[in-house]
PDB file of N, CA and C in Angstrom:
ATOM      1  N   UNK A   1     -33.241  29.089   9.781  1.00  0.00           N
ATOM      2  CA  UNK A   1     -32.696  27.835   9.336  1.00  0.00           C
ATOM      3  C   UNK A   1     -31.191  27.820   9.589  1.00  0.00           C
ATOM      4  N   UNK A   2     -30.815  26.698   9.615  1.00  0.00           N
ATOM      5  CA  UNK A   2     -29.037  26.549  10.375  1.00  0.00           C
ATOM      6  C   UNK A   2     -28.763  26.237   9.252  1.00  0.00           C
ATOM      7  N   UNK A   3     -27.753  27.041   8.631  1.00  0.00           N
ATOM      8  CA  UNK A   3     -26.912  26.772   7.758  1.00  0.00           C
ATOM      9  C   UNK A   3     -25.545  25.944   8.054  1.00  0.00           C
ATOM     10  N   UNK A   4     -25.251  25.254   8.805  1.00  0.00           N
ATOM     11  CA  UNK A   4     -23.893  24.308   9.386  1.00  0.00           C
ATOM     12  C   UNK A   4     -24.719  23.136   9.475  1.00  0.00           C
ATOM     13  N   UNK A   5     -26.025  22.769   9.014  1.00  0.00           N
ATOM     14  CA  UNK A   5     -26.131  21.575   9.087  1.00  0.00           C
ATOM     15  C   UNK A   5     -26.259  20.571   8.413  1.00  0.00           C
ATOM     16  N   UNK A   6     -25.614  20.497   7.518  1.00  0.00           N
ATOM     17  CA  UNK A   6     -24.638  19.349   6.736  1.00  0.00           C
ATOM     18  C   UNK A   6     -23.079  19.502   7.119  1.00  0.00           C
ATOM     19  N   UNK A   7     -22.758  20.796   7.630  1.00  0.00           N
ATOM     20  CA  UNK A   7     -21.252  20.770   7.919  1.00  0.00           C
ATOM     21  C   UNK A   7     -20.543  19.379   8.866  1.00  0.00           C
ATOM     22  N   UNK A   8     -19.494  19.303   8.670  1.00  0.00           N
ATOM     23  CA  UNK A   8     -18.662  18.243  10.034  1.00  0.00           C
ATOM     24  C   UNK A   8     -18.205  19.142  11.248  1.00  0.00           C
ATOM     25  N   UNK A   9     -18.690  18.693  12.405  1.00  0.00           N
ATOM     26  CA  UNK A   9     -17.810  19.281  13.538  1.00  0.00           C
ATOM     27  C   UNK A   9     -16.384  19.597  13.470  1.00  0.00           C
ATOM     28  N   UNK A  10     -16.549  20.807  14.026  1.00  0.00           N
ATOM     29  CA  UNK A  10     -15.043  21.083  14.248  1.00  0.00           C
ATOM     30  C   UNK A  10     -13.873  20.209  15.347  1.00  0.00           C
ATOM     31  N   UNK A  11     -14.408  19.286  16.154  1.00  0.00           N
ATOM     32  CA  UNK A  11     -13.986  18.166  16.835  1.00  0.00           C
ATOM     33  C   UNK A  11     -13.916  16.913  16.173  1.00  0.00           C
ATOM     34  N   UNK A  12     -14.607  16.535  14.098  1.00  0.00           N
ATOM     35  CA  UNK A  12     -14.191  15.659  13.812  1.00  0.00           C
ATOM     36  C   UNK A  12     -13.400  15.660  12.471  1.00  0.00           C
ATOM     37  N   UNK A  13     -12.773  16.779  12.442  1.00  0.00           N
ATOM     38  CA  UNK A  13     -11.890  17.196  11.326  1.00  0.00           C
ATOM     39  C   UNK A  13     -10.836  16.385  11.039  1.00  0.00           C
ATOM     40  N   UNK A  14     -10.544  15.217  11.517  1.00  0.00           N
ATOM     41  CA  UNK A  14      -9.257  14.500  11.061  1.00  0.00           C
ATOM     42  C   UNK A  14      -9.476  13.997   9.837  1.00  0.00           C
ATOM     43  N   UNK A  15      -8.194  13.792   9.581  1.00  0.00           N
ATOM     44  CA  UNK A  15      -7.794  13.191   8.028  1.00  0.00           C
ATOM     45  C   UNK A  15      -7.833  11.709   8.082  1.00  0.00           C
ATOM     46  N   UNK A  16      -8.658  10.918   7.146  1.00  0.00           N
ATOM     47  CA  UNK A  16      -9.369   9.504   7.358  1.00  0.00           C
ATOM     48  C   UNK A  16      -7.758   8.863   7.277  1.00  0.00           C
ATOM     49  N   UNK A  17      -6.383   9.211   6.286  1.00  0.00           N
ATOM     50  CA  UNK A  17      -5.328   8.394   6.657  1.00  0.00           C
ATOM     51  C   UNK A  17      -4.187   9.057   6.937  1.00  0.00           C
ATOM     52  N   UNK A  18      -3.584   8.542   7.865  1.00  0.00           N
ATOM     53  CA  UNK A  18      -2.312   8.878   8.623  1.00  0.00           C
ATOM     54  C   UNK A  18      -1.075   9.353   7.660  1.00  0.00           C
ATOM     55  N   UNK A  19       0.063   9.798   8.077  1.00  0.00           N
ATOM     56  CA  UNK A  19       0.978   9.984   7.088  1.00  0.00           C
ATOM     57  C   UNK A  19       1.883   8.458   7.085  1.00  0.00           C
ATOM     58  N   UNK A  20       1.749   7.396   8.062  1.00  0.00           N
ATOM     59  CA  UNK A  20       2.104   6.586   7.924  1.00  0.00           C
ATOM     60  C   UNK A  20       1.288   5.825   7.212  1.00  0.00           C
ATOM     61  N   UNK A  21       0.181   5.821   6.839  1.00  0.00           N
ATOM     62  CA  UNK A  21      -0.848   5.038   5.664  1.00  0.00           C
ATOM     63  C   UNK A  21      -0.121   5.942   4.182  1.00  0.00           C
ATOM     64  N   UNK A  22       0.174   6.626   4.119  1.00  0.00           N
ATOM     65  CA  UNK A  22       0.497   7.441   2.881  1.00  0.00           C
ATOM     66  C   UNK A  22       1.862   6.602   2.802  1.00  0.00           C
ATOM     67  N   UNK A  23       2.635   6.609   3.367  1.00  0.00           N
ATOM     68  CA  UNK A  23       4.066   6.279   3.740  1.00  0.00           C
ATOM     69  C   UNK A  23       4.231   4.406   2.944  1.00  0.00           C
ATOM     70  N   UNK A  24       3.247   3.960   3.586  1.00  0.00           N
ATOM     71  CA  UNK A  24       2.651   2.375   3.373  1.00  0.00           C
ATOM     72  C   UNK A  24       2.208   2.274   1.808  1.00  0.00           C
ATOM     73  N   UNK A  25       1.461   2.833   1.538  1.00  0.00           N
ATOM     74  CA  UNK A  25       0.975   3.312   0.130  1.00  0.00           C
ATOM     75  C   UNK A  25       2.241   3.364  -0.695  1.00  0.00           C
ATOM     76  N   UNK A  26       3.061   4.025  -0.376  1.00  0.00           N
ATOM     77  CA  UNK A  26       4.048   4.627  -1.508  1.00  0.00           C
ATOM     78  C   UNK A  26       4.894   3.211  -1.378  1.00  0.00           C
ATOM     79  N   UNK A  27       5.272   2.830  -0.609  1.00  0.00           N
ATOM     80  CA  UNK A  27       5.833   1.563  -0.253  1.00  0.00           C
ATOM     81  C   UNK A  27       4.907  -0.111  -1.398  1.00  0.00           C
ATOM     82  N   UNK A  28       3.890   0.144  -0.945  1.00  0.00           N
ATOM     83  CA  UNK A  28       3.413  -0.817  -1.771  1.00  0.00           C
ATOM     84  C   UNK A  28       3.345  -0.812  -3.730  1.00  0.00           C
ATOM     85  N   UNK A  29       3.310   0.598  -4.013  1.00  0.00           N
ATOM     86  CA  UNK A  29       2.836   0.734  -5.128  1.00  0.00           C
ATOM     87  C   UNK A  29       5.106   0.915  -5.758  1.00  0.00           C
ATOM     88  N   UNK A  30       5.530   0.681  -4.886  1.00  0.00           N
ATOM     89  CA  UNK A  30       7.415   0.766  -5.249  1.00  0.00           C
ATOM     90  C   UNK A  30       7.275  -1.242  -5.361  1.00  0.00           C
ATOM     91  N   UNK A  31       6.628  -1.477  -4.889  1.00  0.00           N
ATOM     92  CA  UNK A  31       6.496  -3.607  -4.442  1.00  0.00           C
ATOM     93  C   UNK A  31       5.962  -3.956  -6.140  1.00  0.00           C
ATOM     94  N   UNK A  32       4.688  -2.857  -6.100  1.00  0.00           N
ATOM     95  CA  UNK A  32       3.713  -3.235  -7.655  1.00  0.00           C
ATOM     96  C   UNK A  32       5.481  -3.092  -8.675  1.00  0.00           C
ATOM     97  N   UNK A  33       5.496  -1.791  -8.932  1.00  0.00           N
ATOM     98  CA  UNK A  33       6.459  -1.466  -9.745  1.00  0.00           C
ATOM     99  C   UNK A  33       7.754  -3.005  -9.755  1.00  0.00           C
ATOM    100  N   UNK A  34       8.366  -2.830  -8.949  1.00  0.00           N
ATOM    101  CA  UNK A  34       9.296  -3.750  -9.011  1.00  0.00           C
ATOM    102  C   UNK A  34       9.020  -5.124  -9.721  1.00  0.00           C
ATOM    103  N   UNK A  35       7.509  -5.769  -9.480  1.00  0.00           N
ATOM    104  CA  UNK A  35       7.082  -6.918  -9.643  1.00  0.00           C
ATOM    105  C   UNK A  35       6.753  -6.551 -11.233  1.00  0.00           C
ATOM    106  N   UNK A  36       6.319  -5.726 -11.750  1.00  0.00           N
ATOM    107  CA  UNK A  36       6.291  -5.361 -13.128  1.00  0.00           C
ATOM    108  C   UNK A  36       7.974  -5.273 -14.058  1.00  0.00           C
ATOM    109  N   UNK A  37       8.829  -4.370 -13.084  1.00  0.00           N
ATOM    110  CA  UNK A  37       9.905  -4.595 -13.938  1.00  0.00           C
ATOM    111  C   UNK A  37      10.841  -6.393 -13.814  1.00  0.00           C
ATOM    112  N   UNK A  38      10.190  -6.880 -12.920  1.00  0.00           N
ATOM    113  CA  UNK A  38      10.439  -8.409 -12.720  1.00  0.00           C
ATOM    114  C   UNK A  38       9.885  -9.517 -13.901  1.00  0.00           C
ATOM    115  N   UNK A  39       8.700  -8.853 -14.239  1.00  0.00           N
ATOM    116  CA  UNK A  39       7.945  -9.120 -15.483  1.00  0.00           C
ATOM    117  C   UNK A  39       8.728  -8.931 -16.916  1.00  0.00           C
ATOM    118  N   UNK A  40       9.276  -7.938 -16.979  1.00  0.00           N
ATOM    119  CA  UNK A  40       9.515  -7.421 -18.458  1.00  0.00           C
ATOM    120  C   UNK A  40      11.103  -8.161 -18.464  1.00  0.00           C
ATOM    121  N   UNK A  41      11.270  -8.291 -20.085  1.00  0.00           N
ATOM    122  CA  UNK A  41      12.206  -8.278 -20.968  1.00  0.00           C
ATOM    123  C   UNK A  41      11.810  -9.965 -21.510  1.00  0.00           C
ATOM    124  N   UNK A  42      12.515 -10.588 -21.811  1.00  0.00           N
ATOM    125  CA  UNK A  42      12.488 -11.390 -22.707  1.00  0.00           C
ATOM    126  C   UNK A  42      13.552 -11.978 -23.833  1.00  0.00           C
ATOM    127  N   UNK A  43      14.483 -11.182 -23.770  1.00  0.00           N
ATOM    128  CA  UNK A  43      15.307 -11.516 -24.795  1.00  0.00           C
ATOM    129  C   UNK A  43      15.199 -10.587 -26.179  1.00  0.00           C
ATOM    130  N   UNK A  44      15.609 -11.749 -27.317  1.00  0.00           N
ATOM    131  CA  UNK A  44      15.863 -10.568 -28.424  1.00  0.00           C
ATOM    132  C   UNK A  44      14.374 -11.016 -28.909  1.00  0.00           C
ATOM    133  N   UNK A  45      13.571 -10.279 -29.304  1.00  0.00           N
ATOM    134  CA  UNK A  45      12.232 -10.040 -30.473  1.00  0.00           C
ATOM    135  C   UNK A  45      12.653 -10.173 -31.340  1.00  0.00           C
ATOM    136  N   UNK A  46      13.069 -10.930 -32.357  1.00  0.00           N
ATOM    137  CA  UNK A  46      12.631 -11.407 -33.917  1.00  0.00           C
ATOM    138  C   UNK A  46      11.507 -12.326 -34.056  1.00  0.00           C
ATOM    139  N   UNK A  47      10.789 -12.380 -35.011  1.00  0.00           N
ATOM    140  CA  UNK A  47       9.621 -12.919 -35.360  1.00  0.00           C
ATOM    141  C   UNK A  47      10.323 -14.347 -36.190  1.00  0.00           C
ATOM    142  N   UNK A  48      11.321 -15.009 -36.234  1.00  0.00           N
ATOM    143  CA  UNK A  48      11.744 -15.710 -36.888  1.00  0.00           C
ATOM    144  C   UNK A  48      12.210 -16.885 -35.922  1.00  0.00           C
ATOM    145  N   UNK A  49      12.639 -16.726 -34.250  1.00  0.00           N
ATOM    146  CA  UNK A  49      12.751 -17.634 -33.500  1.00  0.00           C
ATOM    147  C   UNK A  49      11.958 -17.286 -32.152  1.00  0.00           C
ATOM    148  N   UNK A  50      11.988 -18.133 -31.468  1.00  0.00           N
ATOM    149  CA  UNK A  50      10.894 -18.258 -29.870  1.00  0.00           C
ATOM    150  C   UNK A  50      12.052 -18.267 -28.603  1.00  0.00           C
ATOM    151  N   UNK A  51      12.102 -17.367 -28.185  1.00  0.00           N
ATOM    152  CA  UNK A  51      13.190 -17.498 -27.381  1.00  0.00           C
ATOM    153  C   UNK A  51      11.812 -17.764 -26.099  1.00  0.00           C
ATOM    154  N   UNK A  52      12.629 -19.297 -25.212  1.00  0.00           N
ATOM    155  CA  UNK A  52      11.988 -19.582 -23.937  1.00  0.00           C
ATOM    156  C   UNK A  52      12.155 -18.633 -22.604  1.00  0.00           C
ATOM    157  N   UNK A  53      12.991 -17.762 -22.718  1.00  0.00           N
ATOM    158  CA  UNK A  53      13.478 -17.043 -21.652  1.00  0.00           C
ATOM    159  C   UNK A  53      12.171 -16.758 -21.430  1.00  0.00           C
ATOM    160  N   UNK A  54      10.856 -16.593 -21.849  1.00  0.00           N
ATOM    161  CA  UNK A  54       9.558 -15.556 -21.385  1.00  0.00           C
ATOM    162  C   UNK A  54       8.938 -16.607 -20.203  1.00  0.00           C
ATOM    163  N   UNK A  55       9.126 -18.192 -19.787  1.00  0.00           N
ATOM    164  CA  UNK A  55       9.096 -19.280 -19.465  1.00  0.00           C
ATOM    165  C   UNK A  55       9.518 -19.205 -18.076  1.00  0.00           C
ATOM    166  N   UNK A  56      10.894 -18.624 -17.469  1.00  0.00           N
ATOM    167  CA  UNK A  56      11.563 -18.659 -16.493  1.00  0.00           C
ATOM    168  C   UNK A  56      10.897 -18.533 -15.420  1.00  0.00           C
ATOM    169  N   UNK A  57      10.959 -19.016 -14.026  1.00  0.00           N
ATOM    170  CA  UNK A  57      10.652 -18.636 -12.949  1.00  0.00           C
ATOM    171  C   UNK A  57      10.605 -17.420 -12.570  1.00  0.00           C
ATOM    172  N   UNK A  58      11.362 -16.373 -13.051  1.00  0.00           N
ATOM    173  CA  UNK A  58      11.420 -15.228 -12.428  1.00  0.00           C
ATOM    174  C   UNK A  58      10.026 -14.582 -13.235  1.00  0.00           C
ATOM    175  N   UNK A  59       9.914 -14.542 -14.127  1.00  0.00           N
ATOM    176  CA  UNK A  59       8.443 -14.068 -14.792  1.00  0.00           C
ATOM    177  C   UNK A  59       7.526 -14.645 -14.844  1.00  0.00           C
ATOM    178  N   UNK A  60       6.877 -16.361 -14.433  1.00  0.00           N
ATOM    179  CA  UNK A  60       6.373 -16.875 -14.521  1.00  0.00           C
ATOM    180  C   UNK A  60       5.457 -16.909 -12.697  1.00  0.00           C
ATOM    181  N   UNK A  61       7.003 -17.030 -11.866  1.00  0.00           N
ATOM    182  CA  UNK A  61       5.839 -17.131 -10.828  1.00  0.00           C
ATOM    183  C   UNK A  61       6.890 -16.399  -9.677  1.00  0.00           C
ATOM    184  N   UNK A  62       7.468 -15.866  -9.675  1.00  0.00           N
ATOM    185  CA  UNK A  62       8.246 -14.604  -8.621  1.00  0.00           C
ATOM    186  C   UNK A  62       7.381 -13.591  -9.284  1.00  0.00           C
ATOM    187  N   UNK A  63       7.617 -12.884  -9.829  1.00  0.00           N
ATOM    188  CA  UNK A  63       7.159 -11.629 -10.508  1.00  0.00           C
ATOM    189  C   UNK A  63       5.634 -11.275  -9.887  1.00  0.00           C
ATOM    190  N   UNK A  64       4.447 -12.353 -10.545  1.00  0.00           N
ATOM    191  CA  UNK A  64       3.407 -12.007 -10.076  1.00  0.00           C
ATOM    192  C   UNK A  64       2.902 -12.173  -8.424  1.00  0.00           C
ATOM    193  N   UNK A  65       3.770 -12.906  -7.493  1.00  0.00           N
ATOM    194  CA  UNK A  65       3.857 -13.104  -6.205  1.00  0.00           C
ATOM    195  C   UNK A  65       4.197 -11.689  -5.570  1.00  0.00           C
ATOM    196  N   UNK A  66       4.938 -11.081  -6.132  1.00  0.00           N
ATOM    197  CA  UNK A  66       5.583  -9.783  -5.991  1.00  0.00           C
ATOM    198  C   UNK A  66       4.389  -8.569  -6.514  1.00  0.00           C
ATOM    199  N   UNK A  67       3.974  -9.125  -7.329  1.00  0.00           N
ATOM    200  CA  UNK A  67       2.229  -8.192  -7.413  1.00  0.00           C
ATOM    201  C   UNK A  67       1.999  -8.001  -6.766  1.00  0.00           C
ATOM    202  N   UNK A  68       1.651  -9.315  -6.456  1.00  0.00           N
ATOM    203  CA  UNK A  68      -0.026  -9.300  -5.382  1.00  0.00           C
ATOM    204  C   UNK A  68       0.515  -8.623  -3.984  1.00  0.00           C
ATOM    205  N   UNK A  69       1.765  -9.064  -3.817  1.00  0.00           N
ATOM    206  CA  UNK A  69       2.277  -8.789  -2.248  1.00  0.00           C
ATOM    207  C   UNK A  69       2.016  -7.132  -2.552  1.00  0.00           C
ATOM    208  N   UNK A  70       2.284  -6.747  -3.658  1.00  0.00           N
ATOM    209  CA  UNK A  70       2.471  -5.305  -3.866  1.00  0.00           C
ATOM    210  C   UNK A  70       0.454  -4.552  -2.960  1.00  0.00           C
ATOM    211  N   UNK A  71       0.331  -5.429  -3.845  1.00  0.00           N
ATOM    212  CA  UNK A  71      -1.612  -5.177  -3.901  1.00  0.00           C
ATOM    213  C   UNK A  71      -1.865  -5.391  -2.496  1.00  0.00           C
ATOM    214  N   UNK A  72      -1.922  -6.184  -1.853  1.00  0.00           N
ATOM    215  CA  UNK A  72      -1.536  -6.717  -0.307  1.00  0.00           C
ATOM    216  C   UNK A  72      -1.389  -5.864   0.455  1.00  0.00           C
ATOM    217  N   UNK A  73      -0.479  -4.906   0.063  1.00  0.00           N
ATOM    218  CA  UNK A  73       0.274  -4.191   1.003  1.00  0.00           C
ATOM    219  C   UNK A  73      -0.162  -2.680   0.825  1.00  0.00           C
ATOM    220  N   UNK A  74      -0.704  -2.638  -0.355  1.00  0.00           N
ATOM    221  CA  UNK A  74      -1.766  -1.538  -0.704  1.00  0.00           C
ATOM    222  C   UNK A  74      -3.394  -1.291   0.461  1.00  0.00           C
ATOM    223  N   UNK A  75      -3.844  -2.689   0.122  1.00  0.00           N
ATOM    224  CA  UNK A  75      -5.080  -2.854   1.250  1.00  0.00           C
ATOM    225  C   UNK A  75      -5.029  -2.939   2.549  1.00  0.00           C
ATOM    226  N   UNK A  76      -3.664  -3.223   3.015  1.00  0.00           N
ATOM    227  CA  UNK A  76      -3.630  -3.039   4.611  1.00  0.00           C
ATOM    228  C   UNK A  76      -3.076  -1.545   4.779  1.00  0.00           C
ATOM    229  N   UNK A  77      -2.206  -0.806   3.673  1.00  0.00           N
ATOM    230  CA  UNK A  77      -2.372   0.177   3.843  1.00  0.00           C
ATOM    231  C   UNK A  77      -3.635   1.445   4.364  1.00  0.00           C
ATOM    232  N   UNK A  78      -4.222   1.284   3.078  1.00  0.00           N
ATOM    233  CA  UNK A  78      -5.568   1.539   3.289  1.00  0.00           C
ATOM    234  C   UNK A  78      -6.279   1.652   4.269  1.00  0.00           C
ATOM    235  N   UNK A  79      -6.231  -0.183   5.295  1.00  0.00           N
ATOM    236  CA  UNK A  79      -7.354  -0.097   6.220  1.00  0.00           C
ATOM    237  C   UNK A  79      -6.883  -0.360   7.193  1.00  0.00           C
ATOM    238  N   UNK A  80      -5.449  -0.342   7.426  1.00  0.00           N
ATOM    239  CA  UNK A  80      -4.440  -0.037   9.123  1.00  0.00           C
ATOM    240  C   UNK A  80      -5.257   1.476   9.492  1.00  0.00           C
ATOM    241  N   UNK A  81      -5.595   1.293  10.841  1.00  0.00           N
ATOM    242  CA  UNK A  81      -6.009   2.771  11.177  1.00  0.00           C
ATOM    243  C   UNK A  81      -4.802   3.133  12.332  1.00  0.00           C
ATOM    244  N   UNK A  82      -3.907   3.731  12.281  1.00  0.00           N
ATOM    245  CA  UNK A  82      -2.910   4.130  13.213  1.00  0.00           C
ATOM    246  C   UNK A  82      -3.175   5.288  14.453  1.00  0.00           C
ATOM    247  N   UNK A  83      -3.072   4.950  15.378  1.00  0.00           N
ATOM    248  CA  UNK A  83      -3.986   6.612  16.368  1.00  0.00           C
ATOM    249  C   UNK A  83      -2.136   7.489  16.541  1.00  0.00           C
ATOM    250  N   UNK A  84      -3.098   8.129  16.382  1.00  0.00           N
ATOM    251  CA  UNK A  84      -2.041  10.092  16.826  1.00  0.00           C
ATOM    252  C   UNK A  84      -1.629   9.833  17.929  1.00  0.00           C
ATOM    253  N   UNK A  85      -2.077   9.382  18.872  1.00  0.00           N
ATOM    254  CA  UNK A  85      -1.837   9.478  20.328  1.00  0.00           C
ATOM    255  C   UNK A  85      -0.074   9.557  20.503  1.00  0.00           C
ATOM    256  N   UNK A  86       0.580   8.824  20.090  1.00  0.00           N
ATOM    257  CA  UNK A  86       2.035   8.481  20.873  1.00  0.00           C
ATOM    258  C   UNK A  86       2.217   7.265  21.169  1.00  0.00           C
ATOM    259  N   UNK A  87       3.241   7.212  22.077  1.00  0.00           N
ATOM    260  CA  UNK A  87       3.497   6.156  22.912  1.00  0.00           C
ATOM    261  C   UNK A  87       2.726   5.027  23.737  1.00  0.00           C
ATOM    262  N   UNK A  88       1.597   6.105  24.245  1.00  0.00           N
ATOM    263  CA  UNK A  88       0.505   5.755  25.809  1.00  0.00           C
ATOM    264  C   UNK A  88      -1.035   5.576  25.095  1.00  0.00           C
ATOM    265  N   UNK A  89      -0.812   5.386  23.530  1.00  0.00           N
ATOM    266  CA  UNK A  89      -1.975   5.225  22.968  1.00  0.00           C
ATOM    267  C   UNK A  89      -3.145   3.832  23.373  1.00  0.00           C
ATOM    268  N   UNK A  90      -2.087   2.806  24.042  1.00  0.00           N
ATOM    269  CA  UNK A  90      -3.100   2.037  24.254  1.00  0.00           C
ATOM    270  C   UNK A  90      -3.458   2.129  25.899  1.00  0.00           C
ATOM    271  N   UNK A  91      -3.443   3.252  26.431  1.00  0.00           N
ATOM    272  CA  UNK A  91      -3.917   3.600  27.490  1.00  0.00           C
ATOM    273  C   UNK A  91      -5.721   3.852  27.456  1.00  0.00           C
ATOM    274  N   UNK A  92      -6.312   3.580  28.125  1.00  0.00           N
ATOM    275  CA  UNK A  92      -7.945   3.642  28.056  1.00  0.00           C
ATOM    276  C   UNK A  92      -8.063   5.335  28.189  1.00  0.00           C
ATOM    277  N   UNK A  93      -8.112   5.549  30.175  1.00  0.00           N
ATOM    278  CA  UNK A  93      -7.884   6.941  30.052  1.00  0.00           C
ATOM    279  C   UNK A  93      -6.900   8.011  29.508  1.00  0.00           C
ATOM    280  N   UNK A  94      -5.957   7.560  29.227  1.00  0.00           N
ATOM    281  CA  UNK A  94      -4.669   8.908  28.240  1.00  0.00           C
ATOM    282  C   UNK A  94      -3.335   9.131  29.653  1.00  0.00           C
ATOM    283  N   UNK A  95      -3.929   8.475  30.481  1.00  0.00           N
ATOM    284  CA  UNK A  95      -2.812   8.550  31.906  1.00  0.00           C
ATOM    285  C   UNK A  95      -1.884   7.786  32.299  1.00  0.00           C
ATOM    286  N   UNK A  96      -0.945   7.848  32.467  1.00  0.00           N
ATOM    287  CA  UNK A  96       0.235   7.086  32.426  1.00  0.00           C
ATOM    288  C   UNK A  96       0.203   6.333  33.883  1.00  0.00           C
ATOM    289  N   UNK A  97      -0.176   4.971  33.174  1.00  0.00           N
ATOM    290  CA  UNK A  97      -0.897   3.844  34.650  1.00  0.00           C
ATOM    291  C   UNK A  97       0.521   3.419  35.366  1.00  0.00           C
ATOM    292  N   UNK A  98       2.104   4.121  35.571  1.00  0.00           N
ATOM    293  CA  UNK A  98       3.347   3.357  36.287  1.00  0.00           C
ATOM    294  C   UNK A  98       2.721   4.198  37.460  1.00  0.00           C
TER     295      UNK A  98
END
Protein backbone atom coordinates (compact mmCIF):
# COMPACT_ATOMS: atom_id res chain seq x y z
CA UNK A 1 0.00 0.00 0.00
CA UNK A 2 1.39 3.67 -0.87
CA UNK A 3 1.60 5.55 1.92
CA UNK A 4 2.01 9.27 -0.04
CA UNK A 5 -1.32 8.90 -1.19
CA UNK A 6 -3.16 11.56 0.31
CA UNK A 7 0.16 13.52 0.32
CA UNK A 8 0.50 16.87 -2.18
CA UNK A 9 3.16 16.71 -4.82
CA UNK A 10 6.25 17.99 -4.33
CA UNK A 11 5.69 20.22 -7.65
CA UNK A 12 2.48 21.67 -5.91
CA UNK A 13 3.81 22.98 -2.70
CA UNK A 14 3.07 26.67 -3.10
CA UNK A 15 1.62 28.87 -0.63
CA UNK A 16 -2.23 29.60 -1.70
CA UNK A 17 -1.23 33.64 -0.87
CA UNK A 18 1.52 35.73 -1.99
CA UNK A 19 3.44 38.02 0.35
CA UNK A 20 1.85 40.73 -1.56
CA UNK A 21 -1.79 39.29 -0.57
CA UNK A 22 -0.43 39.36 3.10
CA UNK A 23 0.93 42.90 2.42
CA UNK A 24 -2.88 43.86 1.01
CA UNK A 25 -4.39 42.24 4.06
CA UNK A 26 -2.47 44.24 6.54
CA UNK A 27 -3.30 47.28 4.49
CA UNK A 28 -6.97 46.68 4.56
CA UNK A 29 -7.49 45.65 8.12
CA UNK A 30 -5.12 49.48 8.96
CA UNK A 31 -8.53 51.00 6.37
CA UNK A 32 -11.03 48.75 9.00
CA UNK A 33 -9.13 50.28 12.01
CA UNK A 34 -9.04 53.82 10.90
CA UNK A 35 -12.82 53.74 9.90
CA UNK A 36 -13.51 52.54 13.54
CA UNK A 37 -11.37 55.22 15.14
CA UNK A 38 -13.44 57.62 12.63
CA UNK A 39 -16.41 56.17 14.47
CA UNK A 40 -15.54 56.82 18.08
CA UNK A 41 -15.80 59.76 20.44
CA UNK A 42 -18.69 61.83 20.85
CA UNK A 43 -18.16 64.44 23.14
CA UNK A 44 -18.65 64.71 26.89
CA UNK A 45 -21.00 61.57 28.39
CA UNK A 46 -23.23 62.95 31.04
CA UNK A 47 -26.53 61.37 31.29
CA UNK A 48 -28.12 64.79 31.92
CA UNK A 49 -27.64 66.38 28.25
CA UNK A 50 -27.59 64.84 24.42
CA UNK A 51 -24.79 66.13 22.82
CA UNK A 52 -25.56 65.95 18.70
CA UNK A 53 -21.95 65.62 17.85
CA UNK A 54 -22.79 61.51 17.57
CA UNK A 55 -25.02 62.97 14.30
CA UNK A 56 -22.04 64.44 12.23
CA UNK A 57 -21.04 63.35 8.88
CA UNK A 58 -17.89 62.11 9.86
CA UNK A 59 -19.56 59.20 11.99
CA UNK A 60 -22.62 58.96 10.33
CA UNK A 61 -21.58 58.32 6.79
CA UNK A 62 -17.52 58.78 6.15
CA UNK A 63 -16.65 56.43 8.86
CA UNK A 64 -18.73 53.45 7.73
CA UNK A 65 -17.72 54.08 3.86
CA UNK A 66 -14.25 53.71 5.23
CA UNK A 67 -15.41 50.17 6.62
CA UNK A 68 -16.58 48.70 3.99
CA UNK A 69 -13.70 50.08 1.70
CA UNK A 70 -11.67 48.50 4.56
CA UNK A 71 -13.73 45.02 4.00
CA UNK A 72 -13.36 45.60 0.15
CA UNK A 73 -9.99 45.63 0.23
CA UNK A 74 -9.79 42.64 2.50
CA UNK A 75 -11.70 40.41 -0.31
CA UNK A 76 -9.70 41.43 -3.20
CA UNK A 77 -6.96 40.81 -1.06
CA UNK A 78 -7.85 37.44 -0.52
CA UNK A 79 -8.80 36.58 -4.10
CA UNK A 80 -6.03 38.73 -6.25
CA UNK A 81 -3.92 35.72 -7.27
CA UNK A 82 -0.45 37.39 -8.10
CA UNK A 83 2.14 34.87 -10.17
CA UNK A 84 5.94 34.58 -8.92
CA UNK A 85 7.03 34.78 -12.31
CA UNK A 86 8.54 38.51 -12.58
CA UNK A 87 8.41 40.81 -15.11
CA UNK A 88 7.73 38.26 -18.36
CA UNK A 89 4.87 36.73 -16.38
CA UNK A 90 2.43 37.39 -18.97
CA UNK A 91 4.50 35.58 -21.42
CA UNK A 92 2.65 32.14 -22.55
CA UNK A 93 5.96 30.23 -23.07
CA UNK A 94 8.37 32.02 -20.15
CA UNK A 95 10.58 33.44 -23.33
CA UNK A 96 11.30 36.74 -23.89
CA UNK A 97 9.20 37.35 -27.35
CA UNK A 98 11.74 41.02 -28.36
Amino acid sequence: MDMKRGSVEDGNKRMPLSTKNYYMMLAGVVVIVIGFILMSGGGDHTATEFDESIFSFRRITLAPIVVIAGFVLEIFAIMKRFDKGGENSNDVDGKDNK
